[in-house]
Protein backbone atom coordinates (compact mmCIF):
# COMPACT_ATOMS: atom_id res chain seq x y z
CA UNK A 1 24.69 -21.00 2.64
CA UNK A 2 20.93 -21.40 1.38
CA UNK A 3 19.32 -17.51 0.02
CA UNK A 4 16.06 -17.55 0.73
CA UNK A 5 14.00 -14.99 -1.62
CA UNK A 6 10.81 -12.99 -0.80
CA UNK A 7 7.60 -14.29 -3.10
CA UNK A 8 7.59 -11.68 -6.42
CA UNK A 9 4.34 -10.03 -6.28
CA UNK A 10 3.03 -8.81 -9.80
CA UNK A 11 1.22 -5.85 -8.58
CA UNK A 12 -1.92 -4.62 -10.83
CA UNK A 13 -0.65 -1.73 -13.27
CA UNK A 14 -2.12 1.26 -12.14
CA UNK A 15 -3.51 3.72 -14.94
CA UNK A 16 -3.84 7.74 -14.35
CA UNK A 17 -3.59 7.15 -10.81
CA UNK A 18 -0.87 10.22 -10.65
CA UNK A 19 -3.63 12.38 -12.81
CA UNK A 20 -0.53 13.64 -15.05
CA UNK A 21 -0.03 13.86 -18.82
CA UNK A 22 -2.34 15.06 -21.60
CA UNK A 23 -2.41 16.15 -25.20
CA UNK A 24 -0.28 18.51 -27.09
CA UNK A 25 -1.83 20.69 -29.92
CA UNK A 26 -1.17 17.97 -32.33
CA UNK A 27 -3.11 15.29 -30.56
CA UNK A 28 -0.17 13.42 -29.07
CA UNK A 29 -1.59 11.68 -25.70
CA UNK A 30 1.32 10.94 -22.82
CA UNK A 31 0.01 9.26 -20.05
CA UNK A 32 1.76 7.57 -17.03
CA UNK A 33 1.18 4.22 -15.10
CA UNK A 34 2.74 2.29 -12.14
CA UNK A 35 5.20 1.22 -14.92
CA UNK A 36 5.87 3.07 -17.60
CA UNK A 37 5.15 6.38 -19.73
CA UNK A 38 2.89 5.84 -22.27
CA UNK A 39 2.73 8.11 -25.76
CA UNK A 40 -0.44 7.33 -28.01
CA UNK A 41 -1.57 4.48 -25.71
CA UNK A 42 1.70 2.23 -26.22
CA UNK A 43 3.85 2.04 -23.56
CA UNK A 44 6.88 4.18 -24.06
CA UNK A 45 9.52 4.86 -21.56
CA UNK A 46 9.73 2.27 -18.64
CA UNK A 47 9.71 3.33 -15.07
CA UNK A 48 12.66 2.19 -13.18
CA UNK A 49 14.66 3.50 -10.40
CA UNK A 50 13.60 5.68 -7.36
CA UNK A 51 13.59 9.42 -7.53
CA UNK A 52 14.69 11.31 -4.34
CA UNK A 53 12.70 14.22 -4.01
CA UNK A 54 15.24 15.93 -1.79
CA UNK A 55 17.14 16.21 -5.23
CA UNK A 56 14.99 18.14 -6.92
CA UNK A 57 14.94 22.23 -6.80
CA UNK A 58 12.29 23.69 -4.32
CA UNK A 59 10.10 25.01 -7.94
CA UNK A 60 9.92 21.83 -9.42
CA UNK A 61 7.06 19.91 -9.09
CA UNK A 62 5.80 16.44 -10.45
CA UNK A 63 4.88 17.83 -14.00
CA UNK A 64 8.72 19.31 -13.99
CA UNK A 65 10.15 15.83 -13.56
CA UNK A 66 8.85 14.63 -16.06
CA UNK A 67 9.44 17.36 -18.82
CA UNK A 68 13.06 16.49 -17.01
CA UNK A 69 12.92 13.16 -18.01
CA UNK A 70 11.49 13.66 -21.64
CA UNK A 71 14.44 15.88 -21.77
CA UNK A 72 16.67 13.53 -20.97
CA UNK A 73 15.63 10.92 -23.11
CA UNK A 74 15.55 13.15 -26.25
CA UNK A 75 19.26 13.88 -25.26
CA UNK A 76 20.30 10.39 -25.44
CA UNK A 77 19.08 9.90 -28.82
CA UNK A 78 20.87 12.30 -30.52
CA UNK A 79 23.99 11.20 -29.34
């Protein structure tokens, strides 16, 4: 049996276009593209997965996903 694949696209990245992140009082910028999370203008944490928004608690918004995933991440590197 022959698999035929779909052509990969490489989409453009797209920069701010979720209008999210900012600076903390010690002048650390995180910022977020089609791709990954980016902390001083490096990119930081990559973007994978889906999230299902049907999962999340009715008071949680975009800006308390990703504190949730911050969270998370700092979690896993103390272990």
């Amino acid at each position: 049996m022959i698999y035929k694949f779909k052509e990969f696209k490489d989409e453009p990245l797209l920069i701010n276009h979720l209008n999210m992140g900012g600076k903390n009082p010690k002048g650390e910028e995180i910022n977020v593209t089609s791709r990954y999370f980016t902390r001083n203008g490096k990119p930081w944490i990559g973007v994978m997965g889906a999230v299902s928004y049907t999962h999340l608690r009715a008071h949680e918004t975009d800006s308390y996903l990703v504190c949730r995933l911050l969270l998370e991440k700092k979690k896993k590197r103390k272990k």
